[in-house]
Structure formats: C-alpha cells, structure tokens
N, C-alpha and C. Protein backbone atom coordinates (compact mmCIF):
# COMPACT_ATOMS: atom_id res chain seq x y z
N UNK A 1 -12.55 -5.39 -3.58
CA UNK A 1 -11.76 -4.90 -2.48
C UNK A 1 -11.67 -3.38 -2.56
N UNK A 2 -11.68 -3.01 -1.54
CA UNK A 2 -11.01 -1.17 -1.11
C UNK A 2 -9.67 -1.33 -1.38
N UNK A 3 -8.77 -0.52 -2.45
CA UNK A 3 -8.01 -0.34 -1.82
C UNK A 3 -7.69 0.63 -1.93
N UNK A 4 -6.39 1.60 -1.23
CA UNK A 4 -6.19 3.07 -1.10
C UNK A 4 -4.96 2.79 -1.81
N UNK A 5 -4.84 3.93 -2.78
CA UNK A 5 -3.25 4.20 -3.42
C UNK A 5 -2.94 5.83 -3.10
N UNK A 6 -1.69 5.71 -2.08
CA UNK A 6 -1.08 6.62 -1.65
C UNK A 6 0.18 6.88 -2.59
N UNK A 7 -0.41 7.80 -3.49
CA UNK A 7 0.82 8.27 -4.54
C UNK A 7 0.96 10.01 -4.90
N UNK A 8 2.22 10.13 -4.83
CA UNK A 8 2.11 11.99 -5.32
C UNK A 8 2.38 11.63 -6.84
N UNK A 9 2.97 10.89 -7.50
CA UNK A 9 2.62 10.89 -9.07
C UNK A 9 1.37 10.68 -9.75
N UNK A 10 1.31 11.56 -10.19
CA UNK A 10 -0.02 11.55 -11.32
C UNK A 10 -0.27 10.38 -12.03
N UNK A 11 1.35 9.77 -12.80
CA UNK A 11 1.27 9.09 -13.75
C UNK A 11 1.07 7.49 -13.17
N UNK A 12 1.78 7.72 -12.16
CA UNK A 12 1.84 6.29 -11.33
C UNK A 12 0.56 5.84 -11.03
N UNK A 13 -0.20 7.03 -10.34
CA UNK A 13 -1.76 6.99 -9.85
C UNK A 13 -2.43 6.61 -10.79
N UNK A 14 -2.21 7.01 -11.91
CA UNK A 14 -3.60 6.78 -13.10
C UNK A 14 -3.13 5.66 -13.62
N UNK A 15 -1.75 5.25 -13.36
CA UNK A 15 -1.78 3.58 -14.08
C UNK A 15 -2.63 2.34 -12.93
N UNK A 16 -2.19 3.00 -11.70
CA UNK A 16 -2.55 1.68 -10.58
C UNK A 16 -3.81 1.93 -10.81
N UNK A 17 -4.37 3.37 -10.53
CA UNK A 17 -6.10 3.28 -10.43
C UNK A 17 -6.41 2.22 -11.97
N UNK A 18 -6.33 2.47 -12.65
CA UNK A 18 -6.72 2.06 -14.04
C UNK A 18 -6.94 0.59 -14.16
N UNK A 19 -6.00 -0.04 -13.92
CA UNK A 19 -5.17 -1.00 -13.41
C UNK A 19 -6.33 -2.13 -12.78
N UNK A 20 -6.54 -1.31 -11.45
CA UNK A 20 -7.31 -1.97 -9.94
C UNK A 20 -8.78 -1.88 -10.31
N UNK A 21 -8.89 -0.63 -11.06
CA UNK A 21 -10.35 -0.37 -11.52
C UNK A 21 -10.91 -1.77 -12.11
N UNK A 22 -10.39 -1.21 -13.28
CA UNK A 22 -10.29 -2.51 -14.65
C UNK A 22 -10.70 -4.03 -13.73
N UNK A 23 -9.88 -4.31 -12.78
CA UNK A 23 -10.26 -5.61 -11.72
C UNK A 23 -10.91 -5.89 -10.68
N UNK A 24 -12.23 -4.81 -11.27
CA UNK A 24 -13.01 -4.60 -10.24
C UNK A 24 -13.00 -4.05 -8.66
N UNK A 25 -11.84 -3.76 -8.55
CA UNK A 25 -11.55 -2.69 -7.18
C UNK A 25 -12.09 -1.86 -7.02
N UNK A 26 -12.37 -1.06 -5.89
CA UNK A 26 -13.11 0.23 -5.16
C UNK A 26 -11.69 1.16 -5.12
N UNK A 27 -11.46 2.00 -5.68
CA UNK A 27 -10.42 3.01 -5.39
C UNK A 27 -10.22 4.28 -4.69
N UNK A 28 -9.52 4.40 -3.72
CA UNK A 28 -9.34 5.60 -3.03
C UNK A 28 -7.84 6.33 -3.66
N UNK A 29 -7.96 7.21 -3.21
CA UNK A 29 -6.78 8.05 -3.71
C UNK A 29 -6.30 9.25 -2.59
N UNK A 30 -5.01 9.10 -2.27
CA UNK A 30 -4.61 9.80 -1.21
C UNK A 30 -2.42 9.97 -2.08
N UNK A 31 -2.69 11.92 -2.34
CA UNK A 31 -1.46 12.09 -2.70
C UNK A 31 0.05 12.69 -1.75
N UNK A 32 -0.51 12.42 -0.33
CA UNK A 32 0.30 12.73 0.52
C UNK A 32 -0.13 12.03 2.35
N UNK A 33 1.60 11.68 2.81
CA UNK A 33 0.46 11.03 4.23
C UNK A 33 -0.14 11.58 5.17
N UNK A 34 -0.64 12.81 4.92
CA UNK A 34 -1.78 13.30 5.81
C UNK A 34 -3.05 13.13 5.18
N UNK A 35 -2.98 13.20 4.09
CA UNK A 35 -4.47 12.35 3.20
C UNK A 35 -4.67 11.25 3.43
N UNK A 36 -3.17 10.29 3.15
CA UNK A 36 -4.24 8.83 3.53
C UNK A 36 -4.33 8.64 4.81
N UNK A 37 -3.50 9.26 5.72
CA UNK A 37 -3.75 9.04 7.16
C UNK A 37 -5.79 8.88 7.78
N UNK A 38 -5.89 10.39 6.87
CA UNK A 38 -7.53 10.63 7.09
C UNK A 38 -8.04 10.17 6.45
N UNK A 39 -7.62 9.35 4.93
CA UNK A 39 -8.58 8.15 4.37
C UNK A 39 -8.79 7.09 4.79
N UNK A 40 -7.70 7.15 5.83
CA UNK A 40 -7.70 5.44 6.66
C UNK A 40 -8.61 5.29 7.47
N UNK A 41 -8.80 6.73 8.47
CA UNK A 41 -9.45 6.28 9.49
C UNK A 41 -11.29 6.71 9.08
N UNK A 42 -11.17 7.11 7.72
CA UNK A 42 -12.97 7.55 7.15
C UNK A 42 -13.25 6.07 7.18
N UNK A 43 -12.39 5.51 5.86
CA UNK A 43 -13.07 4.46 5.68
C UNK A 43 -11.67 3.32 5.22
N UNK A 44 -12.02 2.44 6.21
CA UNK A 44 -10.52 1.49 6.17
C UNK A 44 -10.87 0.59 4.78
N UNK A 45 -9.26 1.01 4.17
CA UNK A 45 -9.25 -0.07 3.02
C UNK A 45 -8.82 -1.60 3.47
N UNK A 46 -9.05 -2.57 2.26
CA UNK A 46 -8.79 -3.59 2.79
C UNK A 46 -7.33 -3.69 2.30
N UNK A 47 -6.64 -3.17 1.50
CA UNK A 47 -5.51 -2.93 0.96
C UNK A 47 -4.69 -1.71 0.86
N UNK A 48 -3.96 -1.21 1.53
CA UNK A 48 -3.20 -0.11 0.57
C UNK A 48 -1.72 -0.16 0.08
N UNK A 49 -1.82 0.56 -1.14
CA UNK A 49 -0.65 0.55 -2.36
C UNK A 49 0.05 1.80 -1.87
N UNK A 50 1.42 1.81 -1.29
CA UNK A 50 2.02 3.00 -0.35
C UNK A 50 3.02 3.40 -1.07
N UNK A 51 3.28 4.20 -1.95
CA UNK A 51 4.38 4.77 -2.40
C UNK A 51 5.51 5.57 -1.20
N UNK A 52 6.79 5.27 -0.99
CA UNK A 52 7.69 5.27 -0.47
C UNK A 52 8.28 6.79 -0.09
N UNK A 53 7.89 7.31 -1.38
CA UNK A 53 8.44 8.75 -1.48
C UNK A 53 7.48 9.90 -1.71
N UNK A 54 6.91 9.97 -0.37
CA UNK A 54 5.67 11.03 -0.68
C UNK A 54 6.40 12.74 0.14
N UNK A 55 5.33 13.72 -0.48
CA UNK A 55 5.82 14.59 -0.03
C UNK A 55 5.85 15.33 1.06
N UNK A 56 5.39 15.18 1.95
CA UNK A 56 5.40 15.23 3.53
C UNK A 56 5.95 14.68 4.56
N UNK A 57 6.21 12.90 4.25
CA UNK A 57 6.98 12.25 5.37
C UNK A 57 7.26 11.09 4.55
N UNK A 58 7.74 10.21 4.64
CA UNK A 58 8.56 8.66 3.87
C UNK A 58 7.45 8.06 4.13
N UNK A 59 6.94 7.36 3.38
CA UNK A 59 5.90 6.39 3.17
C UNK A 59 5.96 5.18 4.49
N UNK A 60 7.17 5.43 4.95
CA UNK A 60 7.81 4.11 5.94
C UNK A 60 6.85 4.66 7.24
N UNK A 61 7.06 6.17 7.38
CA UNK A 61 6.25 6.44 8.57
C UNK A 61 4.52 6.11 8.75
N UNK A 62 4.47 5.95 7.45
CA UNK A 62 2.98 5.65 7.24
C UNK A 62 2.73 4.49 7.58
N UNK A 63 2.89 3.35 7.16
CA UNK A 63 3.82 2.00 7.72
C UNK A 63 3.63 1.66 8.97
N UNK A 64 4.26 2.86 9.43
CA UNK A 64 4.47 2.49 10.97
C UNK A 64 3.73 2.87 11.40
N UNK A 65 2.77 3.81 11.36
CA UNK A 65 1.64 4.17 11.71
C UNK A 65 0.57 3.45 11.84
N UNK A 66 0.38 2.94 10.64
CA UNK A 66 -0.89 1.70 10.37
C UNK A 66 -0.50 0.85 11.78
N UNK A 67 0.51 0.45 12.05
CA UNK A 67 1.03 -0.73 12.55
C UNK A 67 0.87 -1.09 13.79
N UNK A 68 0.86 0.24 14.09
CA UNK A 68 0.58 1.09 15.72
C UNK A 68 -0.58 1.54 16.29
N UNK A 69 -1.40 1.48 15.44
CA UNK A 69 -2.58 1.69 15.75
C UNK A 69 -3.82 -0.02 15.67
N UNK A 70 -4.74 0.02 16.27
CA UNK A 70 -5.28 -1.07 16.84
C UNK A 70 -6.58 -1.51 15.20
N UNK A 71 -7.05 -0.58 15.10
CA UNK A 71 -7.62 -0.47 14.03
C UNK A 71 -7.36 -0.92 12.03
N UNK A 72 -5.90 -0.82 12.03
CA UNK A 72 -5.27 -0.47 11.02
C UNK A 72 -3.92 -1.39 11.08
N UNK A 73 -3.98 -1.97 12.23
CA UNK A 73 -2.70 -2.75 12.11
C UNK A 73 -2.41 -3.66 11.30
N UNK A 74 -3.49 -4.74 11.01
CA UNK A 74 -3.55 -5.60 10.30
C UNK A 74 -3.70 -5.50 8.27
N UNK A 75 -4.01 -3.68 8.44
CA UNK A 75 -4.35 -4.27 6.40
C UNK A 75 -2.78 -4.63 6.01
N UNK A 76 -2.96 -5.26 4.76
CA UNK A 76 -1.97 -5.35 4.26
C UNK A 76 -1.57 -4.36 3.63
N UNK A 77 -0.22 -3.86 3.96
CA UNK A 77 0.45 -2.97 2.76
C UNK A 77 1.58 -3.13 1.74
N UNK A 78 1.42 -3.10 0.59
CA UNK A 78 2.35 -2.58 -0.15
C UNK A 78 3.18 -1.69 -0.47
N UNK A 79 4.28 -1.89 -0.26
CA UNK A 79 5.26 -0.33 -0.79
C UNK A 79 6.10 -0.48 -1.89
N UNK A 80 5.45 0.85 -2.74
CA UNK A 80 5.72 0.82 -4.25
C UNK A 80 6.87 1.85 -3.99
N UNK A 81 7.84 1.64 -4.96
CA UNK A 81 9.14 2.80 -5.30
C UNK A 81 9.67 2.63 -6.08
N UNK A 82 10.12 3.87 -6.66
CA UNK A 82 10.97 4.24 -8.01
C UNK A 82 12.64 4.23 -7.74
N UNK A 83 12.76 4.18 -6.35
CA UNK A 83 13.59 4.53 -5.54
C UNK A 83 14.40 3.09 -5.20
N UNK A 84 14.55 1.81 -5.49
CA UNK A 84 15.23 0.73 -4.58
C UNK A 84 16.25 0.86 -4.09
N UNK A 85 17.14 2.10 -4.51
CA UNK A 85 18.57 2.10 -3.97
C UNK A 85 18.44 2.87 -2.58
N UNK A 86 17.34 3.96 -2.54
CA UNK A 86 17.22 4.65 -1.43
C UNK A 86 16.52 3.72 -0.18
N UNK A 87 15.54 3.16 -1.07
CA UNK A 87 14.45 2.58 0.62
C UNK A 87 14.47 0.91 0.24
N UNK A 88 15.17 0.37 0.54
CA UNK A 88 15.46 -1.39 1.00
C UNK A 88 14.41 -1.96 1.15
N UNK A 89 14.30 -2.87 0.47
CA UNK A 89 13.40 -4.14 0.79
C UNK A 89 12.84 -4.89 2.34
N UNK A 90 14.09 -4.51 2.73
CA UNK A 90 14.35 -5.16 4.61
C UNK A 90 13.84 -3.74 5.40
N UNK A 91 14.42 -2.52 4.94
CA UNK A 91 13.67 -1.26 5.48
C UNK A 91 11.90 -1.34 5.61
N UNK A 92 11.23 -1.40 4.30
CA UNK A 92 10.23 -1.84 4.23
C UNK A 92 9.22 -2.61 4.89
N UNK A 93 9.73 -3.88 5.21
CA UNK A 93 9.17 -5.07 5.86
C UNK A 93 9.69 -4.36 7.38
N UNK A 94 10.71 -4.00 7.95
CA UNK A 94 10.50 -3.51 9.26
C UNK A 94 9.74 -2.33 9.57
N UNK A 95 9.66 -1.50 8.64
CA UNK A 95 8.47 -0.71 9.29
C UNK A 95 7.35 -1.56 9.04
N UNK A 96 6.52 -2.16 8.35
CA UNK A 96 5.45 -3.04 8.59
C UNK A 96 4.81 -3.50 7.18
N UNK A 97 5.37 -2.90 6.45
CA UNK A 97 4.99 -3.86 4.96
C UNK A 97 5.14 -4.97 4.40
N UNK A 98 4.05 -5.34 3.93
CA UNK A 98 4.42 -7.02 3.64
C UNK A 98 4.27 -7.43 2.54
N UNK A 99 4.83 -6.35 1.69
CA UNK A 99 5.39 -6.61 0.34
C UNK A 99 5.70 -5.34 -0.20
N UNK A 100 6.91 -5.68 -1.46
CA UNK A 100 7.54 -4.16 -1.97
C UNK A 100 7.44 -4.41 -3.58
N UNK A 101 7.34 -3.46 -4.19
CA UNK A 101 7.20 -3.68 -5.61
C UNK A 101 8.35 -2.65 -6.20
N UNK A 102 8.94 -2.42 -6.79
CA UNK A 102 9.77 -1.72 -7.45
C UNK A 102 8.82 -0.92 -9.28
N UNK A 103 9.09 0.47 -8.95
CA UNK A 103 8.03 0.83 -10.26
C UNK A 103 9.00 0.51 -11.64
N UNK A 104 8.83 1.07 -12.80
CA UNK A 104 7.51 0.79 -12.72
C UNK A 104 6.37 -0.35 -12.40
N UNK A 105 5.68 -0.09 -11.99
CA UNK A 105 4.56 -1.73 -11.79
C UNK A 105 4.60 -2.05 -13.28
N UNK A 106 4.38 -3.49 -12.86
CA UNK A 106 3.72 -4.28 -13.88
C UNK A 106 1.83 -4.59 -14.03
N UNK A 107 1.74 -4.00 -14.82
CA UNK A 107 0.00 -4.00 -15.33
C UNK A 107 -0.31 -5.31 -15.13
N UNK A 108 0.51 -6.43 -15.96
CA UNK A 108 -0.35 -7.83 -16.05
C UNK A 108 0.32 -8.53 -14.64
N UNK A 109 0.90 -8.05 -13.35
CA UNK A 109 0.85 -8.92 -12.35
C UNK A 109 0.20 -8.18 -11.42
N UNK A 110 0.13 -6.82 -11.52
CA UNK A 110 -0.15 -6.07 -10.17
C UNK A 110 -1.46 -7.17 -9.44
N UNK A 111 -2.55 -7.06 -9.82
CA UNK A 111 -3.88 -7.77 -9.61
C UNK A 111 -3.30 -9.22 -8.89
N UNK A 112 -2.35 -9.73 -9.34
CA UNK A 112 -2.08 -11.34 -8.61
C UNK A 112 -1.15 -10.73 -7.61
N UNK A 113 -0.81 -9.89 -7.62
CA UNK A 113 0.50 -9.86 -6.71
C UNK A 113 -0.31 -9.16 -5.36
N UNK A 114 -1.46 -8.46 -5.59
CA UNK A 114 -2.30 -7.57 -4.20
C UNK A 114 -2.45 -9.03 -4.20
N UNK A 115 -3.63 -9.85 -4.67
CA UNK A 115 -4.23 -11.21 -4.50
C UNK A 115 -3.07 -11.99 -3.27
N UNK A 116 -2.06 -12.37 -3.88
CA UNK A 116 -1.16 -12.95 -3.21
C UNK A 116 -0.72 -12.53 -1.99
N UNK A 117 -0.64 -11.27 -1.44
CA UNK A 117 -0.10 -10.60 -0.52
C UNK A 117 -1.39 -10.60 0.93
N UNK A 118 -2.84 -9.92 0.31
CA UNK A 118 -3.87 -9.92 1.00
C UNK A 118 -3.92 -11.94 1.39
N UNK A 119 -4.41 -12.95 0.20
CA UNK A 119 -4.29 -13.98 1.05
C UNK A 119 -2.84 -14.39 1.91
N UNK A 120 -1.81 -13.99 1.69
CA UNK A 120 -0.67 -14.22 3.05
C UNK A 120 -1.03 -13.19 4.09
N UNK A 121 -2.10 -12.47 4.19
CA UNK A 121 -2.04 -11.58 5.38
C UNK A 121 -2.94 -12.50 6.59
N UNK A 122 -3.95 -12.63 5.36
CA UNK A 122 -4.93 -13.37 5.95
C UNK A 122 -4.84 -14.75 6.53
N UNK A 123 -3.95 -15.55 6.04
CA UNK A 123 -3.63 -16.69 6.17
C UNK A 123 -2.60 -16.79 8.02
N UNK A 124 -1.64 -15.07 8.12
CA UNK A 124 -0.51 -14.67 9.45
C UNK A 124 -2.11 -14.70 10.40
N UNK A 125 -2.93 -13.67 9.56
CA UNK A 125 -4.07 -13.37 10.95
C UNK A 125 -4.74 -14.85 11.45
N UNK A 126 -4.84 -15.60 11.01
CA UNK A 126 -5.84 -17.06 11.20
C UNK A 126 -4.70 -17.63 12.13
N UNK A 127 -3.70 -17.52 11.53
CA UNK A 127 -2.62 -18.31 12.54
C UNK A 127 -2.02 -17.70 13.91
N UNK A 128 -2.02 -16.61 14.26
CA UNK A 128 -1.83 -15.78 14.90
C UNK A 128 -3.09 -15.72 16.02
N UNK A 129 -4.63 -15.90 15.42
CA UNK A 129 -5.30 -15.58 16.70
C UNK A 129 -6.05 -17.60 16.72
C-alpha cells in the first residue's frame, strides 16, 4: 500500500515510516498541510496517517478537504494525536476520519489497525455504490 504520513514530528515520522516500511508499505512523507495537500493530488495514497496538530492548519482541515473533493474522498484516513484532550474522537470522525489513534502509536498494532480501517473503508464503498 501507499501510504502518506502527514507529520511535523521528526520522531513520530521515523517511528511510523519505520514501522510501515518494515510491512512492506510505499511511504510518502508530508510535514505540513500544504505538502500533503500536493502529495495527494501527485500521487494518491491508498492510506493516509494525519497527524492532528500540524503547523499551518489542524489536521481536521485536511480531513475535510480530502472529503470534498471527488478524487480523494474516499481514502481512508487516520488521525494520529498527542493531543486527545484538545481534538475529540467525535471531532475527528466529523470532519471525515475513520479512525483516531492516540500517540504514542503502538509499533506491534499500527500494521493491523491501517489493515482494519482500509478493509472497513472498503467494505462502506461496496455497500454504498
């Protein structure tokens, strides 16, 4: 799988890349949402890992972006944060994410938990059209 990790931490980045690598993933890397905005539309991932608190705009707008657009509506996203007290679980899922992870990640689930999320995306799209 593609997937894009939209993170301004260094440390966060080099655990997920490491992580996704290790499980045979294709990795993109985008540390603010005007980067992944333009990584999205180069080359669409089949996944992206959205950190919440980037430095340009809330990860939520990113979110909503994907969501809104015809192209991009459908990947699945994740939104990662260090943050749970600031950005809600229910915040999350209404801008358009369909799943939230709280950091730090976990190394030995991350891999089942994209797995799990991409087949429930896939499973809304089959039912849906």
């Amino acid at each position: 799988m593609h997937i894009l990790i939209i993170e301004d931490d260094p440390v966060s980045l080099k655990l997920a890349s490491e992580v996704l690598q290790t499980g045979g993933h294709v990795i993109m890397l985008a540390a603010s949402a005007d980067q992944a905005i333009r990584s999205i539309h180069a080359v669409t991932p089949d996944v992206i890992l959205l950190d919440l608190r980037l430095p340009d705009i809330r990860g939520l707008g990113v979110a909503r972006q994907c969501r809104e657009e015809i192209g991009t509506r459908d990947i699945p996203i994740i939104a990662v944060t260090a943050f749970s007290s600031d950005y809600g679980r229910a915040d999350a899922l209404r801008a358009g994410c369909d799943a939230y992870i709280v950091k730090p990640i976990n190394t030995r689930t991350l891999l089942r938990q994209i797995d799990e999320v991409v087949a429930a995306k896939a499973e809304e799209l089959v039912a849906r059209h």
